[in-house]
C-alpha atoms as a PDB file:
ATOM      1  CA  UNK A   1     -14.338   3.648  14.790  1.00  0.00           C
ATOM      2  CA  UNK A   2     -12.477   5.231  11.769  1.00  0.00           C
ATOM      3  CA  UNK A   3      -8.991   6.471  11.723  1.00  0.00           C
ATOM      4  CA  UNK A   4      -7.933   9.543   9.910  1.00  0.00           C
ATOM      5  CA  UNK A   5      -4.422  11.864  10.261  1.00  0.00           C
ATOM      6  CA  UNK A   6      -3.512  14.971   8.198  1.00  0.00           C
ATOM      7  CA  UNK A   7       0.181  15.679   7.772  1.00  0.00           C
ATOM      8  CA  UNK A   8       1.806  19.018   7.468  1.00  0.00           C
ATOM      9  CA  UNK A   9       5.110  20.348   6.986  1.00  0.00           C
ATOM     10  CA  UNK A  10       7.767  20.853   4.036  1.00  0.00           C
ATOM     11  CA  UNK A  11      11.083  18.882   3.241  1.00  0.00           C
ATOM     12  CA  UNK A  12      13.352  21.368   4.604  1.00  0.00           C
ATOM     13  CA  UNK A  13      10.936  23.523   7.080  1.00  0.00           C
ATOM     14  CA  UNK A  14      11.223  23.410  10.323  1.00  0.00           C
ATOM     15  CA  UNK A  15       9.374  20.360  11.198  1.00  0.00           C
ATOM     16  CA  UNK A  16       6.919  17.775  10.144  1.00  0.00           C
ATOM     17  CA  UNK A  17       3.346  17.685  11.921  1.00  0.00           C
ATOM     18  CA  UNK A  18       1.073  14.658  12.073  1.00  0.00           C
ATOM     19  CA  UNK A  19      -2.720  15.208  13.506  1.00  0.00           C
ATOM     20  CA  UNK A  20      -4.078  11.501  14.348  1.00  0.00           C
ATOM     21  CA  UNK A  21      -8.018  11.607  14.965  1.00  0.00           C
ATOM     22  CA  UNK A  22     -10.065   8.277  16.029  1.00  0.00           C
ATOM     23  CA  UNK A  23      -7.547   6.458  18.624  1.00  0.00           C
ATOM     24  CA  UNK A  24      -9.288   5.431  21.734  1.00  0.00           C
ATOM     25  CA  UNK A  25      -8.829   6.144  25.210  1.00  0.00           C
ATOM     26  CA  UNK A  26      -6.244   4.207  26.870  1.00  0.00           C
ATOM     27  CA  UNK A  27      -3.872   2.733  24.748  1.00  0.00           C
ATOM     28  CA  UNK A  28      -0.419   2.923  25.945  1.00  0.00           C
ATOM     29  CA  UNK A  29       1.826   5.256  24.039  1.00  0.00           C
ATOM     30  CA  UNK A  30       5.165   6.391  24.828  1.00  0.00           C
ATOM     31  CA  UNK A  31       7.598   8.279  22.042  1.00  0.00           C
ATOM     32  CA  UNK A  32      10.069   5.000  22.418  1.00  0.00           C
ATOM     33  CA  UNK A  33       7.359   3.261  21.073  1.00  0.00           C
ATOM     34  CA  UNK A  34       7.530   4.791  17.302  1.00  0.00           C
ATOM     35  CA  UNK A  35      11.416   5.037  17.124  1.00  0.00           C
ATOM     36  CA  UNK A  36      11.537   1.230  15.204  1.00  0.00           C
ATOM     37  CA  UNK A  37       9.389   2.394  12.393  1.00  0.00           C
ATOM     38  CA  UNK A  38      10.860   5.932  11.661  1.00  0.00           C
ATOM     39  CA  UNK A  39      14.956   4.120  12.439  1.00  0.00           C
ATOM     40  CA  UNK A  40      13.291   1.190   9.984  1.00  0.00           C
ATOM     41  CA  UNK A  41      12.400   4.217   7.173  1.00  0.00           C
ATOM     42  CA  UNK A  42      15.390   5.744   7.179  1.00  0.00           C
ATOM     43  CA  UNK A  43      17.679   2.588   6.719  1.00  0.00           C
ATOM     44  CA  UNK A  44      18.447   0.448   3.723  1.00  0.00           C
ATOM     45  CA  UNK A  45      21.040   0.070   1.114  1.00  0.00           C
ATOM     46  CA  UNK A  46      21.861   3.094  -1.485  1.00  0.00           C
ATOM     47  CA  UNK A  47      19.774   5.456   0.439  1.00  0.00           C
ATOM     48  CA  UNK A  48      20.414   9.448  -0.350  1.00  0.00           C
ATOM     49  CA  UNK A  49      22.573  11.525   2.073  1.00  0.00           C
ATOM     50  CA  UNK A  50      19.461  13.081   3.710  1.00  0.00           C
ATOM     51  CA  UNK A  51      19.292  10.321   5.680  1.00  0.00           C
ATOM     52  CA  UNK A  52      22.717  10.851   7.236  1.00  0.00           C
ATOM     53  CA  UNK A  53      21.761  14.026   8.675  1.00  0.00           C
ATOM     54  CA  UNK A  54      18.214  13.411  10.006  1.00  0.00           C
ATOM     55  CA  UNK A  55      17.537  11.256  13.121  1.00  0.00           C
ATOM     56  CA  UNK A  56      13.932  11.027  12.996  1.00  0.00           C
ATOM     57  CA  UNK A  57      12.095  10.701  16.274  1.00  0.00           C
ATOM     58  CA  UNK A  58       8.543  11.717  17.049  1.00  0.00           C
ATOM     59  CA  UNK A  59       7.890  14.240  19.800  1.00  0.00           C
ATOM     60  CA  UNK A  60       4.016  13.827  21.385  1.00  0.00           C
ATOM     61  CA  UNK A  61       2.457  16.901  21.450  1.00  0.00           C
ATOM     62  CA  UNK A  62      -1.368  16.668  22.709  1.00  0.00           C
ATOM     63  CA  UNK A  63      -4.109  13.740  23.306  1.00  0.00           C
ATOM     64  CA  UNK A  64      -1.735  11.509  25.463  1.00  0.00           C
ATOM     65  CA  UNK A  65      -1.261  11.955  29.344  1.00  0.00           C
ATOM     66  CA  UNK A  66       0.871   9.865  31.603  1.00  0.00           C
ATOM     67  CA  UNK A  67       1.137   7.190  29.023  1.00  0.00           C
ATOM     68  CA  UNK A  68      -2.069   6.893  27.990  1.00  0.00           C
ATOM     69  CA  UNK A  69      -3.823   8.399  24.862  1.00  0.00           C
ATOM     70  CA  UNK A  70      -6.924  10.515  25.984  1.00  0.00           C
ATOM     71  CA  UNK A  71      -9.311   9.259  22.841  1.00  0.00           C
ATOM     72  CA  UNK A  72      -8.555  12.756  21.808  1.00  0.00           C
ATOM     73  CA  UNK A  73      -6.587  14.030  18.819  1.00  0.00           C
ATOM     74  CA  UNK A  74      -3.125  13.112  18.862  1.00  0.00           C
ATOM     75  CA  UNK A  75      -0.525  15.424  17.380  1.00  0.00           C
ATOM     76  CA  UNK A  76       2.946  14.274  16.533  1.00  0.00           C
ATOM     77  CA  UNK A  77       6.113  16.128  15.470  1.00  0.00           C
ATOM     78  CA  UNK A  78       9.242  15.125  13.804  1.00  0.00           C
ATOM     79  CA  UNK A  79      11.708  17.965  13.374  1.00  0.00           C
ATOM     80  CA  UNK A  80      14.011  18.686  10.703  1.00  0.00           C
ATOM     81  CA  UNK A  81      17.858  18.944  11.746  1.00  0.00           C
ATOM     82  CA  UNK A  82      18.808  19.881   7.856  1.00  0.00           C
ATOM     83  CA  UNK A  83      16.026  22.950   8.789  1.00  0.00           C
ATOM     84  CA  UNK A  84      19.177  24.644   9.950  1.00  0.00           C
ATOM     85  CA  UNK A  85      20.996  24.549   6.666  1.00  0.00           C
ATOM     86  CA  UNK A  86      17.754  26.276   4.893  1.00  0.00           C
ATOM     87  CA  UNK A  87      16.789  28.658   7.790  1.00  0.00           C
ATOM     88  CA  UNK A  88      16.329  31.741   5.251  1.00  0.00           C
ATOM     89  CA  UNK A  89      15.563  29.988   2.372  1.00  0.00           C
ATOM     90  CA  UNK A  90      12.369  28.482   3.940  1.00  0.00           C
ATOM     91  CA  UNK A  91      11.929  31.287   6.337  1.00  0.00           C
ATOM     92  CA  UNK A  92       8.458  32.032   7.144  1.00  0.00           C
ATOM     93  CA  UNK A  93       8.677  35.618   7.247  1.00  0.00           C
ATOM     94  CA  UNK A  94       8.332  37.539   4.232  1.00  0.00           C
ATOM     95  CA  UNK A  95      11.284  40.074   5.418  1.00  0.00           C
ATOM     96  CA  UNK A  96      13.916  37.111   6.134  1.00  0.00           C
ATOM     97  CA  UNK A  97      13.323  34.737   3.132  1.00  0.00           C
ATOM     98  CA  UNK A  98      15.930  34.737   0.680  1.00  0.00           C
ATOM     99  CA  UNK A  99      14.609  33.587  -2.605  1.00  0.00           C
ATOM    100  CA  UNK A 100      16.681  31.722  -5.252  1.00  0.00           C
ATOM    101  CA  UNK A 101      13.910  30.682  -7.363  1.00  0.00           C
ATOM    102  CA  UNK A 102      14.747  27.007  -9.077  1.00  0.00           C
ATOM    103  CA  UNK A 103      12.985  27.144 -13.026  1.00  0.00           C
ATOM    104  CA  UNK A 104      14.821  23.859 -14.173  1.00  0.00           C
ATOM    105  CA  UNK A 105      12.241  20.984 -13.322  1.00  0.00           C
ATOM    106  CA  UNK A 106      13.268  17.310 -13.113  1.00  0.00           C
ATOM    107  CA  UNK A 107      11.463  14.516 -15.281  1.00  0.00           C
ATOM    108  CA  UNK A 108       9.311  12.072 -13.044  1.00  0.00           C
ATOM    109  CA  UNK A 109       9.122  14.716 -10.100  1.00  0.00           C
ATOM    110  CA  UNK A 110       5.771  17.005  -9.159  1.00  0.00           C
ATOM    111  CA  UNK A 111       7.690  20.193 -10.049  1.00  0.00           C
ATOM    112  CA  UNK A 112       6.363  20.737 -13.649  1.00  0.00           C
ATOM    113  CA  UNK A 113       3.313  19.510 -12.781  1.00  0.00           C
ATOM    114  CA  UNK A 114       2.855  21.575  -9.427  1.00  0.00           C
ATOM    115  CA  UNK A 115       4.169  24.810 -10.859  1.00  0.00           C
ATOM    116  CA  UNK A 116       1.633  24.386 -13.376  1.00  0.00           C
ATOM    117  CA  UNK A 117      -1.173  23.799 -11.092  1.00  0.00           C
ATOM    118  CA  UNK A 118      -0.641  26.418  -8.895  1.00  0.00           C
ATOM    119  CA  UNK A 119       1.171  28.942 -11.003  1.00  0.00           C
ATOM    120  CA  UNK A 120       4.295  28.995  -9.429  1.00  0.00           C
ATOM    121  CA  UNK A 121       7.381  30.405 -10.731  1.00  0.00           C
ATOM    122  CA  UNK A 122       9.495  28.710  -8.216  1.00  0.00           C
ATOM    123  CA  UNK A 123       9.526  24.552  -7.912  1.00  0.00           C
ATOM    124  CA  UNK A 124      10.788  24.979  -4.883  1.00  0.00           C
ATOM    125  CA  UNK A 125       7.278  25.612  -3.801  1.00  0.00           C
ATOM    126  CA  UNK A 126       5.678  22.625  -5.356  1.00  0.00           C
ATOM    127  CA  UNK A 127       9.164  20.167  -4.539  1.00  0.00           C
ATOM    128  CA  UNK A 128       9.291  21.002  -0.427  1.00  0.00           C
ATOM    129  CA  UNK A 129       5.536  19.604   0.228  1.00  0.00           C
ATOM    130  CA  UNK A 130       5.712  16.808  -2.619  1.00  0.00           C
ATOM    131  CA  UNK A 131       8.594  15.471  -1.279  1.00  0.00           C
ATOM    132  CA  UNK A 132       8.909  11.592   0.197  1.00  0.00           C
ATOM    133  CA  UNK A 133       9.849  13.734   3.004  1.00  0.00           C
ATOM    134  CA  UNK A 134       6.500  13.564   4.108  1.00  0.00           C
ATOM    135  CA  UNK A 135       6.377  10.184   4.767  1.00  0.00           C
ATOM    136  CA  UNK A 136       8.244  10.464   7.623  1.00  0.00           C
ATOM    137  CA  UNK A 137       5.088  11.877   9.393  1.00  0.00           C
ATOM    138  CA  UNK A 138       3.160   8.925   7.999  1.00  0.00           C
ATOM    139  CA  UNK A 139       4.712   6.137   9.093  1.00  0.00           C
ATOM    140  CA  UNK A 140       4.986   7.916  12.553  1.00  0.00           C
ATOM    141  CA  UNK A 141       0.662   8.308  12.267  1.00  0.00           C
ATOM    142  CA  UNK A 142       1.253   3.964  11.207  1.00  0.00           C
ATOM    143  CA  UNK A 143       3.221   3.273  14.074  1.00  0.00           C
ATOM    144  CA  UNK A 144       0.342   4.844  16.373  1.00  0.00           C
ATOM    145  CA  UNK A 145      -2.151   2.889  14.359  1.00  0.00           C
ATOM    146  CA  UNK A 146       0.336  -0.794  14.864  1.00  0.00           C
ATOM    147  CA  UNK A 147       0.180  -0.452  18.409  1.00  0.00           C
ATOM    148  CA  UNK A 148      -3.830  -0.297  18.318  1.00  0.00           C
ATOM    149  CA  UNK A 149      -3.930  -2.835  15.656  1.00  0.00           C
ATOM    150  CA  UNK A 150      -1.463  -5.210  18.710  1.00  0.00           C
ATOM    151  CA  UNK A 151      -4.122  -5.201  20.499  1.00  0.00           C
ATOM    152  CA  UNK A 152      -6.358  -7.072  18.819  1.00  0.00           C
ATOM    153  CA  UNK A 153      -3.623  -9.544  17.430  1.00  0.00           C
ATOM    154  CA  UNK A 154      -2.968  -8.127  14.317  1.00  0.00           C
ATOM    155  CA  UNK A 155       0.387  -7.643  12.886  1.00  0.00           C
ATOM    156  CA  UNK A 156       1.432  -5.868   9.912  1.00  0.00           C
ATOM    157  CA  UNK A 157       5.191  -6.346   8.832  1.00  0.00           C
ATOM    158  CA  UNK A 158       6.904  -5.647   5.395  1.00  0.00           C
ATOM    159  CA  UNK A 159       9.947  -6.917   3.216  1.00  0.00           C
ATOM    160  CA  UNK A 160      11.515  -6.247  -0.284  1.00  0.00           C
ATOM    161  CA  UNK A 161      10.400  -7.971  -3.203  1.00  0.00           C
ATOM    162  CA  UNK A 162      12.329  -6.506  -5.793  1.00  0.00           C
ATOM    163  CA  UNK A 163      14.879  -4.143  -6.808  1.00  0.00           C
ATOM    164  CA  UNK A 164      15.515  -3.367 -10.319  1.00  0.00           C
ATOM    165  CA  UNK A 165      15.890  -6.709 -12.478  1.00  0.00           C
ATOM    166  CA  UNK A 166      16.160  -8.636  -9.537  1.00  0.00           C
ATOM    167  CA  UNK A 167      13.282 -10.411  -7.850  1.00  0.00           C
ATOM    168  CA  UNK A 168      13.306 -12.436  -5.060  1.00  0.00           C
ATOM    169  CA  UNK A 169      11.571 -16.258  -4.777  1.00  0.00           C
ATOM    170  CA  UNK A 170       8.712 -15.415  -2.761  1.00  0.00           C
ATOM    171  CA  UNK A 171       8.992 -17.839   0.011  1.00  0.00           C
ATOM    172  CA  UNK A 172       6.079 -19.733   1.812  1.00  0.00           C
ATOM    173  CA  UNK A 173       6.396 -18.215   5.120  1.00  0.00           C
ATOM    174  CA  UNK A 174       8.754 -14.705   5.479  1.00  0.00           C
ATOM    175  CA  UNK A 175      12.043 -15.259   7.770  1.00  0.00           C
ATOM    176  CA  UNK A 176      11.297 -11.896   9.293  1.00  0.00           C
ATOM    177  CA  UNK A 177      14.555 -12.180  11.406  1.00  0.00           C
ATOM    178  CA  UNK A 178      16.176 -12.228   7.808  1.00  0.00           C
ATOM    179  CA  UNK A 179      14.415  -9.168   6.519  1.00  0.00           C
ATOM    180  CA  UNK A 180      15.860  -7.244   9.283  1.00  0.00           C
ATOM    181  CA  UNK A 181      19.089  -8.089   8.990  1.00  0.00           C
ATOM    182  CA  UNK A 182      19.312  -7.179   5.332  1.00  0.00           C
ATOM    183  CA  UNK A 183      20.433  -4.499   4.002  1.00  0.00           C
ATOM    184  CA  UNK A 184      17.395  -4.360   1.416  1.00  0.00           C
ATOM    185  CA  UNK A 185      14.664  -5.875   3.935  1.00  0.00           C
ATOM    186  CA  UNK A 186      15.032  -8.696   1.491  1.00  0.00           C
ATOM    187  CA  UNK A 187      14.789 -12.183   3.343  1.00  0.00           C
ATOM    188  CA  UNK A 188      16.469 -14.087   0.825  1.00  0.00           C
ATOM    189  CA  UNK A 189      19.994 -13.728   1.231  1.00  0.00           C
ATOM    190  CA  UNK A 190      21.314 -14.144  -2.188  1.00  0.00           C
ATOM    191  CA  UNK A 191      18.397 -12.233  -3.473  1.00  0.00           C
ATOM    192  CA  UNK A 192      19.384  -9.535  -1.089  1.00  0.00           C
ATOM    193  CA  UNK A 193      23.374  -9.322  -2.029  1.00  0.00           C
ATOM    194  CA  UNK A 194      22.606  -9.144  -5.512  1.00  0.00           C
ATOM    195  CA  UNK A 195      20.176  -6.023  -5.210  1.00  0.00           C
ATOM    196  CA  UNK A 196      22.849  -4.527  -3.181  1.00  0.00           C
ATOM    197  CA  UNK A 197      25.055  -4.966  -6.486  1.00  0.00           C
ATOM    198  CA  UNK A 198      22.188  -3.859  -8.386  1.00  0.00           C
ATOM    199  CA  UNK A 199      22.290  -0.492  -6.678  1.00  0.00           C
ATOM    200  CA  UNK A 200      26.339   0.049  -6.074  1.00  0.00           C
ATOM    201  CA  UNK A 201      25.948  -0.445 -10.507  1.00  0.00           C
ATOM    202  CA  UNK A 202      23.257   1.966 -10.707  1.00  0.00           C
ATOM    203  CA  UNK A 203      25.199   4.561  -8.431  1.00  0.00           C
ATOM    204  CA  UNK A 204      28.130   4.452 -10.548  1.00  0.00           C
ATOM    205  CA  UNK A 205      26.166   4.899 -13.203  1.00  0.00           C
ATOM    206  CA  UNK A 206      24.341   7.704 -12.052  1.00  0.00           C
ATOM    207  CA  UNK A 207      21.411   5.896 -12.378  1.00  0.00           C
ATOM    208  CA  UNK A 208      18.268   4.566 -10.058  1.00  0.00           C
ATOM    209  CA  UNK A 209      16.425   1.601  -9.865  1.00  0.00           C
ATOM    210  CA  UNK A 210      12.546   1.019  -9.081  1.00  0.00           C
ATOM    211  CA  UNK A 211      11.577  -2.314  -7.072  1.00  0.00           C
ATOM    212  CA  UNK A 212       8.228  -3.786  -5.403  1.00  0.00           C
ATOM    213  CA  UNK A 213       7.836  -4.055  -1.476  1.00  0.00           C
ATOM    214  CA  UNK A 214       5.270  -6.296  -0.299  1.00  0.00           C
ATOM    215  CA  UNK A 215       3.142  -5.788   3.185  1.00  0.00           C
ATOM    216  CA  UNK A 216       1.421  -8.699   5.278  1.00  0.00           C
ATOM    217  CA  UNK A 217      -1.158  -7.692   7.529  1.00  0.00           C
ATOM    218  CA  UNK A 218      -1.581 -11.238  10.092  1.00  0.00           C
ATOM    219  CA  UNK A 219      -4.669 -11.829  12.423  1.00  0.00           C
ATOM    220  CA  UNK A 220      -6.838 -10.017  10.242  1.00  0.00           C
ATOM    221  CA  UNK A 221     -10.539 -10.997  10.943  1.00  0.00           C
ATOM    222  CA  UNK A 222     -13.034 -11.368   8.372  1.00  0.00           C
ATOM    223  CA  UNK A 223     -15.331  -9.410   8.017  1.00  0.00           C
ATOM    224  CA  UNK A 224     -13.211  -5.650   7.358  1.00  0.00           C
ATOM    225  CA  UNK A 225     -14.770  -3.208   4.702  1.00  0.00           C
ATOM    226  CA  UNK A 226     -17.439  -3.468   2.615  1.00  0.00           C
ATOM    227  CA  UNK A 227     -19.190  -4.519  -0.611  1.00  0.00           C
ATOM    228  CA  UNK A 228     -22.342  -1.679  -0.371  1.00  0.00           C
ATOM    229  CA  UNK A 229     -20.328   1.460  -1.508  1.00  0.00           C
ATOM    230  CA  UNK A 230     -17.201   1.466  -4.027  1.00  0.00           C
ATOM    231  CA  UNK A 231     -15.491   3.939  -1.246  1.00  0.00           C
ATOM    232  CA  UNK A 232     -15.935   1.485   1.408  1.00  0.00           C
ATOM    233  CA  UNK A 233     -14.498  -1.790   0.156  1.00  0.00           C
ATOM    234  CA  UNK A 234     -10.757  -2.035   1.808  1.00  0.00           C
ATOM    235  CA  UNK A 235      -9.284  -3.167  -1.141  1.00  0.00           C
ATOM    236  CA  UNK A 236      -9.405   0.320  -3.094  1.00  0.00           C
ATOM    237  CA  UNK A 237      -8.738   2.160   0.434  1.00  0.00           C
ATOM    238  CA  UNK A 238      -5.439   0.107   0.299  1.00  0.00           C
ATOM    239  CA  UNK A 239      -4.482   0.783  -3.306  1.00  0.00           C
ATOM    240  CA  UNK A 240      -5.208   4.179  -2.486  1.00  0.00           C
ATOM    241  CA  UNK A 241      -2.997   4.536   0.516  1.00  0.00           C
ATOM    242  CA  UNK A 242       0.004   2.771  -1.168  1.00  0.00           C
ATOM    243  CA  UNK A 243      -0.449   4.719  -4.926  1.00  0.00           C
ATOM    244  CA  UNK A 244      -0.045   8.051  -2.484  1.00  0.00           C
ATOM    245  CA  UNK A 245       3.378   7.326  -1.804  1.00  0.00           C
ATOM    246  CA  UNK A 246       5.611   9.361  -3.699  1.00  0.00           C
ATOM    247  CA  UNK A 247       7.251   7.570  -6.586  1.00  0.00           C
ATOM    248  CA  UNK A 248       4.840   4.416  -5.996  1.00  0.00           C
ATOM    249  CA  UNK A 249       2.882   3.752  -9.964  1.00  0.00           C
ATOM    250  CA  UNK A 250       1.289   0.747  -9.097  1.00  0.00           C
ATOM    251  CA  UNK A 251      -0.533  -1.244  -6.780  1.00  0.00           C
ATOM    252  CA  UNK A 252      -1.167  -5.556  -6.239  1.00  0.00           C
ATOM    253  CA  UNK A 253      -3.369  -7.265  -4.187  1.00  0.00           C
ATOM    254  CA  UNK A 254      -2.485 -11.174  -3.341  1.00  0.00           C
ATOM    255  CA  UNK A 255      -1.271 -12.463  -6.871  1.00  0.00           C
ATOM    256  CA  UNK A 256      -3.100  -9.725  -8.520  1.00  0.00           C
ATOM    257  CA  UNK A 257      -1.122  -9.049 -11.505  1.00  0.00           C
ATOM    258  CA  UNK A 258       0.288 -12.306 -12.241  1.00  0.00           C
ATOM    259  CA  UNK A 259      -4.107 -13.906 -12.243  1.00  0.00           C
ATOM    260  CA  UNK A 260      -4.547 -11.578 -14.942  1.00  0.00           C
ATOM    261  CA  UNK A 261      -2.914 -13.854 -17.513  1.00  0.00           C
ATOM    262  CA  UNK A 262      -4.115 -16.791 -15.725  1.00  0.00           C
ATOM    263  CA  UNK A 263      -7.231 -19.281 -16.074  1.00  0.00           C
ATOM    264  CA  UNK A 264      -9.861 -18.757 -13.352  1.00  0.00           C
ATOM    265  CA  UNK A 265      -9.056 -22.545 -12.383  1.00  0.00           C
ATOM    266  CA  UNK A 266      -5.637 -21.032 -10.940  1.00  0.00           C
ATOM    267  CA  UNK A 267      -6.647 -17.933  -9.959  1.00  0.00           C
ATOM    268  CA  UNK A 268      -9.534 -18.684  -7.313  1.00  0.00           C
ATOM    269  CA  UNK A 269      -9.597 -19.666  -3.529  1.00  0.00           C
ATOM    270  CA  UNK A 270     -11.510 -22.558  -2.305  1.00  0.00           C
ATOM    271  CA  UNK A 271     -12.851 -22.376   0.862  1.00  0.00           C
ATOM    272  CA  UNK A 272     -13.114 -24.998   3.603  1.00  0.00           C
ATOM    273  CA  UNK A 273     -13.843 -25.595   6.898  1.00  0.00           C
ATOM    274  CA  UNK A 274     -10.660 -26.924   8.493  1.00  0.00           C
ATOM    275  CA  UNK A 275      -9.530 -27.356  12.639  1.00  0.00           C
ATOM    276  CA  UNK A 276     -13.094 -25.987  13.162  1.00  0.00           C
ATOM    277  CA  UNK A 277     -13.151 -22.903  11.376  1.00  0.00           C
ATOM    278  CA  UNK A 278     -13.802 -21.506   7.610  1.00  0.00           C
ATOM    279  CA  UNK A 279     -10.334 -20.851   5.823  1.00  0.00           C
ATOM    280  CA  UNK A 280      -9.064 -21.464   2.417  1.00  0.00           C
ATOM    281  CA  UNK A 281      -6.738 -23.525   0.630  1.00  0.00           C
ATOM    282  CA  UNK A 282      -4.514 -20.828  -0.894  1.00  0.00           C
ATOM    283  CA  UNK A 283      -4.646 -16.950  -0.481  1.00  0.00           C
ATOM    284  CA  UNK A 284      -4.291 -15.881  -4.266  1.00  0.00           C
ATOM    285  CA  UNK A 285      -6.454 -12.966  -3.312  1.00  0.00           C
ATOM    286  CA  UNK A 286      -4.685 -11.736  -0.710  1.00  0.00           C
ATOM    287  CA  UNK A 287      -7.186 -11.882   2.046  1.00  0.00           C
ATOM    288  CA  UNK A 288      -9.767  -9.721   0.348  1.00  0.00           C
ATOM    289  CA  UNK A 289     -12.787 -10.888  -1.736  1.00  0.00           C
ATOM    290  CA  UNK A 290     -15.314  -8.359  -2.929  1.00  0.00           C
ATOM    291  CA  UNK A 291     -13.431  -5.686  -0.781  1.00  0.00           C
ATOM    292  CA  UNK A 292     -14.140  -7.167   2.464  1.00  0.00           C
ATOM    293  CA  UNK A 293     -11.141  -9.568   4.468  1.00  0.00           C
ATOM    294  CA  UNK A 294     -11.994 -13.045   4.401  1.00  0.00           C
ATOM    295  CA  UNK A 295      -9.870 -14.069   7.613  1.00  0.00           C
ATOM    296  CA  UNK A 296      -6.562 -14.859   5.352  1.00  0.00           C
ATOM    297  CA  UNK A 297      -3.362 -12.740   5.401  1.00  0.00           C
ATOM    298  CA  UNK A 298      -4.015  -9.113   3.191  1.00  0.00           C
ATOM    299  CA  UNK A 299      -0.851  -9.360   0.923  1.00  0.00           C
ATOM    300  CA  UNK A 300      -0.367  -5.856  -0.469  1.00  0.00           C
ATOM    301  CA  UNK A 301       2.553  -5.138  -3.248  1.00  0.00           C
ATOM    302  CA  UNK A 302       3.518  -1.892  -4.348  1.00  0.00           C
ATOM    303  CA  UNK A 303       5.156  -0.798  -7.333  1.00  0.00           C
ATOM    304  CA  UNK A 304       7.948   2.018  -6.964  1.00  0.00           C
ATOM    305  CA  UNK A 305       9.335   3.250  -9.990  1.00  0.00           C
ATOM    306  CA  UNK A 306      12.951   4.787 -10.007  1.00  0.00           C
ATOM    307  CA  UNK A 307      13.331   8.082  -8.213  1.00  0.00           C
ATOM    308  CA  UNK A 308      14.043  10.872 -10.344  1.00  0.00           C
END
């Protein structure tokens, strides 16, 4: 079975779509059931005032009936309430747009690059479909895929590594009851009230800060992706999903970049066969060896540079 969604929509249009192919027949799905992850995007300390005005929720559209998904395509939408503000300017129509074409490009955004690529004389074109905007759909095509993943025991859950100069002990085992009451998703507490300082400095600065999330995927069997092509091991699948994300420059995998300056005799798991089954002693890999899961926790880290 293989999973695949196709987003579509602009920042300000009038809504976001989300096409999710691949999801069996039967799996319970209701629209209460995605709320969590799209409330659990939009939260967090410092965020912009976009957030104020949208109240994300995803509306099912096709390939679920009386509950149940139909193992057809599923098609989500997520609507944009600040739409209303940019009715003309984004108006399909040809006869009702009203153009106010924007020529001064910001540094670390896709609007230089865009404009150039497509020949655009207006970033608003390139800025609408390039913006983390488009995430929204994502996460409600993830929360789908979470719900499938349930069933089989997995669990995949997230926190906040870093923000800015401040990094956060990484802990043996995540209070996840912490993460979600911090402000940051950060679950150590004075980790967490000093990147909340980190960002009120930054904002009277009129500055932004970068930071590194970190996702745990639990229950994972071994055995997921493959060696035989370089497009089918699940490690680069993973660094390619998270390096998509708008602003994200960088991608970790276990203690990837910290075992690059360290001796292979600190770097490597050992395996052994403990309570009757194969595990390992650490998980410095993060649950992928030679792209394929090897039955630990995948430990993913991505890097997000400041937002322009």
């Amino acid at each position: 079975m293989t999973l695949r969604f196709l987003t579509a929509g602009e920042s300000h249009g009038e809504r976001l779509t989300v096409i999710l192919d691949g999801i069996p027949a039967g799996l319970t799905l209701r629209e209460e059931d995605l709320v969590l992850d799209l409330r659990r995007r939009q939260g967090g300390h410092g965020r912009g005032g976009r957030q104020q005005i949208e109240q994300d929720a995803a509306h099912i559209v096709a390939g679920v009936r009386g509950g149940l998904t139909l193992g057809s395509p599923i098609t989500l939408e997520i609507a944009n309430l600040d739409w209303q503000n940019w009715r003309q300017v984004m108006a399909v129509d040809a006869a009702e747009v009203k153009r106010k074409p924007i020529t001064r490009v910001r540094p670390g955004h896709a609007d230089l690059a865009g404009m150039l690529k497509y020949g655009a004389d207006d970033a608003r074109n390139v800025l609408e479909r390039a913006s983390a905007r488009e995430t929204a759909a994502r996460v409600a095509a993830g929360a789908v895929a979470k719900l499938l993943l349930n069933e089989f025991g997995l669990r995949v859950r997230s926190y906040t590594r870093s923000i800015g100069p401040i990094e956060a002990p990484i802990p043996d085992s995540i209070d996840w009851i912490a993460v979600d009451a911090s402000p940051v998703r950060c679950p150590d507490q004075p980790s967490s009230e000093a990147m909340v300082a980190a960002i009120d400095a930054a904002r009277e600065r009129g500055d932004t800060l970068g930071g590194v999330f970190t996702v745990i995927a639990e229950g994972v069997p071994p055995g997921l992706g493959s060696y035989r092509q370089w497009d089918t091991r699940l490690d680069g699948l993973l660094a390619q999903a998270i390096a998509s994300i708008p602003a994200c420059k960088a991608v970790s995998i276990g203690d990837g970049v910290e075992a690059a300056a360290l001796p292979g005799s600190q770097v490597h798991d050992v395996p052994v066969y403990d309570d009757g089954r194969l595990r390992h002693q650490t998980n410095r890999a993060g649950g992928l060896t030679g792209g394929v899961t090897n039955g630990e926790p995948v430990v993913v880290h991505g890097f997000m540079k400041p937002i322009s």
